[in-house]
Protein backbone atom coordinates (compact mmCIF):
# COMPACT_ATOMS: atom_id res chain seq x y z
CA UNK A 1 16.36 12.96 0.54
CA UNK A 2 15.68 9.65 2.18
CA UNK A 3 17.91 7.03 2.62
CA UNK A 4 17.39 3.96 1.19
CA UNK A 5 18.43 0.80 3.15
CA UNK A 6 19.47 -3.25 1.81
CA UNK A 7 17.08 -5.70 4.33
CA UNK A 8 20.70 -6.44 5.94
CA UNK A 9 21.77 -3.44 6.91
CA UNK A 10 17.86 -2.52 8.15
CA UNK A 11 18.63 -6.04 10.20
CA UNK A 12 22.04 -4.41 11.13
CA UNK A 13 20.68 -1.37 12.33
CA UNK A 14 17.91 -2.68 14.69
CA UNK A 15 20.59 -4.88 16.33
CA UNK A 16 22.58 -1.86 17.07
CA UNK A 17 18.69 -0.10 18.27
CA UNK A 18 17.73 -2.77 20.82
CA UNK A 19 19.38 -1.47 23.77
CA UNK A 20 18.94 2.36 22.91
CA UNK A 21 16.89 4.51 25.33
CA UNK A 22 14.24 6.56 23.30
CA UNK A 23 16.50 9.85 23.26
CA UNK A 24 13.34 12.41 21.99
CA UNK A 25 9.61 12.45 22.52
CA UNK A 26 7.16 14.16 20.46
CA UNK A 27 4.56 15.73 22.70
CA UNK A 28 0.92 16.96 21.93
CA UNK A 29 2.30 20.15 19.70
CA UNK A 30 3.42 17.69 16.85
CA UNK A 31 6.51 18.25 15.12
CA UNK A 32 7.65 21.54 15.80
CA UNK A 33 10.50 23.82 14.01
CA UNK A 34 12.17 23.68 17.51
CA UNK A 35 11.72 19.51 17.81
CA UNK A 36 13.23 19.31 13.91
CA UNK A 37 16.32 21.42 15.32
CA UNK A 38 17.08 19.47 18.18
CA UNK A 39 15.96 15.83 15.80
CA UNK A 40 19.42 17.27 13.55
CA UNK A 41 21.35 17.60 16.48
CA UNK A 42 20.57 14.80 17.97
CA UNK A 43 21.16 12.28 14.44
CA UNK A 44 24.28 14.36 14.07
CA UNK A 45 26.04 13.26 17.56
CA UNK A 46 24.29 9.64 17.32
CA UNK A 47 23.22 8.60 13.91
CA UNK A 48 21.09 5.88 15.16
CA UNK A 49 18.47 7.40 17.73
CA UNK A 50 14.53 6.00 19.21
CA UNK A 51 11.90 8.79 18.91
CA UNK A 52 8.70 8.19 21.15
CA UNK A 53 5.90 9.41 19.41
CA UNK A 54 3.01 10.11 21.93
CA UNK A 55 0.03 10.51 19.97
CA UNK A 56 -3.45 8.38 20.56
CA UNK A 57 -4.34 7.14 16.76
CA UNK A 58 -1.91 4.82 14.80
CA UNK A 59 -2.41 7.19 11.40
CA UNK A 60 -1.35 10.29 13.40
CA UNK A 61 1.79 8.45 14.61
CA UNK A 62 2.11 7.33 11.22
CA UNK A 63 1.69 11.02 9.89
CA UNK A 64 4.33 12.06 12.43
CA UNK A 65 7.03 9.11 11.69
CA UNK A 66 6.48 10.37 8.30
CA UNK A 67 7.02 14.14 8.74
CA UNK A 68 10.40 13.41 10.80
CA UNK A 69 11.82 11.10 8.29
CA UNK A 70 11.58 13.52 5.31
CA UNK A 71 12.46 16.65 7.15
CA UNK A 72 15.91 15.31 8.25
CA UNK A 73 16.54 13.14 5.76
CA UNK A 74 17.02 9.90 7.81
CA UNK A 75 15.39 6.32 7.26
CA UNK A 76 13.13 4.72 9.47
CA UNK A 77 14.32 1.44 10.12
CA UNK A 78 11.55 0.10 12.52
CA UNK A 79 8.69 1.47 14.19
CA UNK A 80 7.12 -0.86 16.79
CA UNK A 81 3.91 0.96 18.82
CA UNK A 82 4.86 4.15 19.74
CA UNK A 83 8.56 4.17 19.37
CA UNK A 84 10.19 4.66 15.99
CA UNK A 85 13.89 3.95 14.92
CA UNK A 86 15.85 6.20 12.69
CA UNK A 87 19.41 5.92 11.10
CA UNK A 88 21.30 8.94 9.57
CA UNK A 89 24.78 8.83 8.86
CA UNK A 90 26.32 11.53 10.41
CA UNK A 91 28.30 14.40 8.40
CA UNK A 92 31.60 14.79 10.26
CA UNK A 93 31.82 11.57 12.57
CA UNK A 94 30.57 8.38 10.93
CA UNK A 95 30.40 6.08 14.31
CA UNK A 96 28.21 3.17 12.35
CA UNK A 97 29.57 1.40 9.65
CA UNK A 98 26.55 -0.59 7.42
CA UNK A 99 27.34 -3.80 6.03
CA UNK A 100 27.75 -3.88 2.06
CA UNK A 101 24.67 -5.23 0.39
């Protein structure tokens, strides 16, 4: 269960990402049960996080971007080299409100 973003609030969002720190990297073990746990808990507390994604070929990154997106249900709203962006709203403590449209 994706979510599916308007071009606005994608714009929205990677206002809001510019100044973030990349909060997670994905290592050389690739997306692991333990790096999906800690990928919830982290979009839970933050909603909007960076992921680093160090691996060498842009299709493996790719692969990768796409594995995390569909396992926690988030939407990628930019990916720029090795450094993705993804938006969840959280469950309990909505911090980011999108605009409408």
């Amino acid at each position: 269960m994706s979510i599916a973003l308007t071009s606005a609030q994608t714009r929205f969002l990677r206002g809001h990402a510019h100044d973030l720190k990349a909060l997670l990297q994905i290592g050389g073990k690739g997306v692991t049960p333990a790096f999906l746990a800690e990928l919830e808990e982290v979009l839970e507390r933050h909603e909007l996080i960076k992921v680093k994604v160090a691996a060498e070929d842009r299709d493996a990154r790719d692969a990768m971007i796409a594995e995390l997106t569909t396992a926690s249900g988030s939407a990628l709203v930019q990916r720029i080299g090795h450094v993705a962006v993804l938006y969840r709203p959280s469950k309990e403590h909505r911090q980011i409100v999108l605009p409408r449209g």
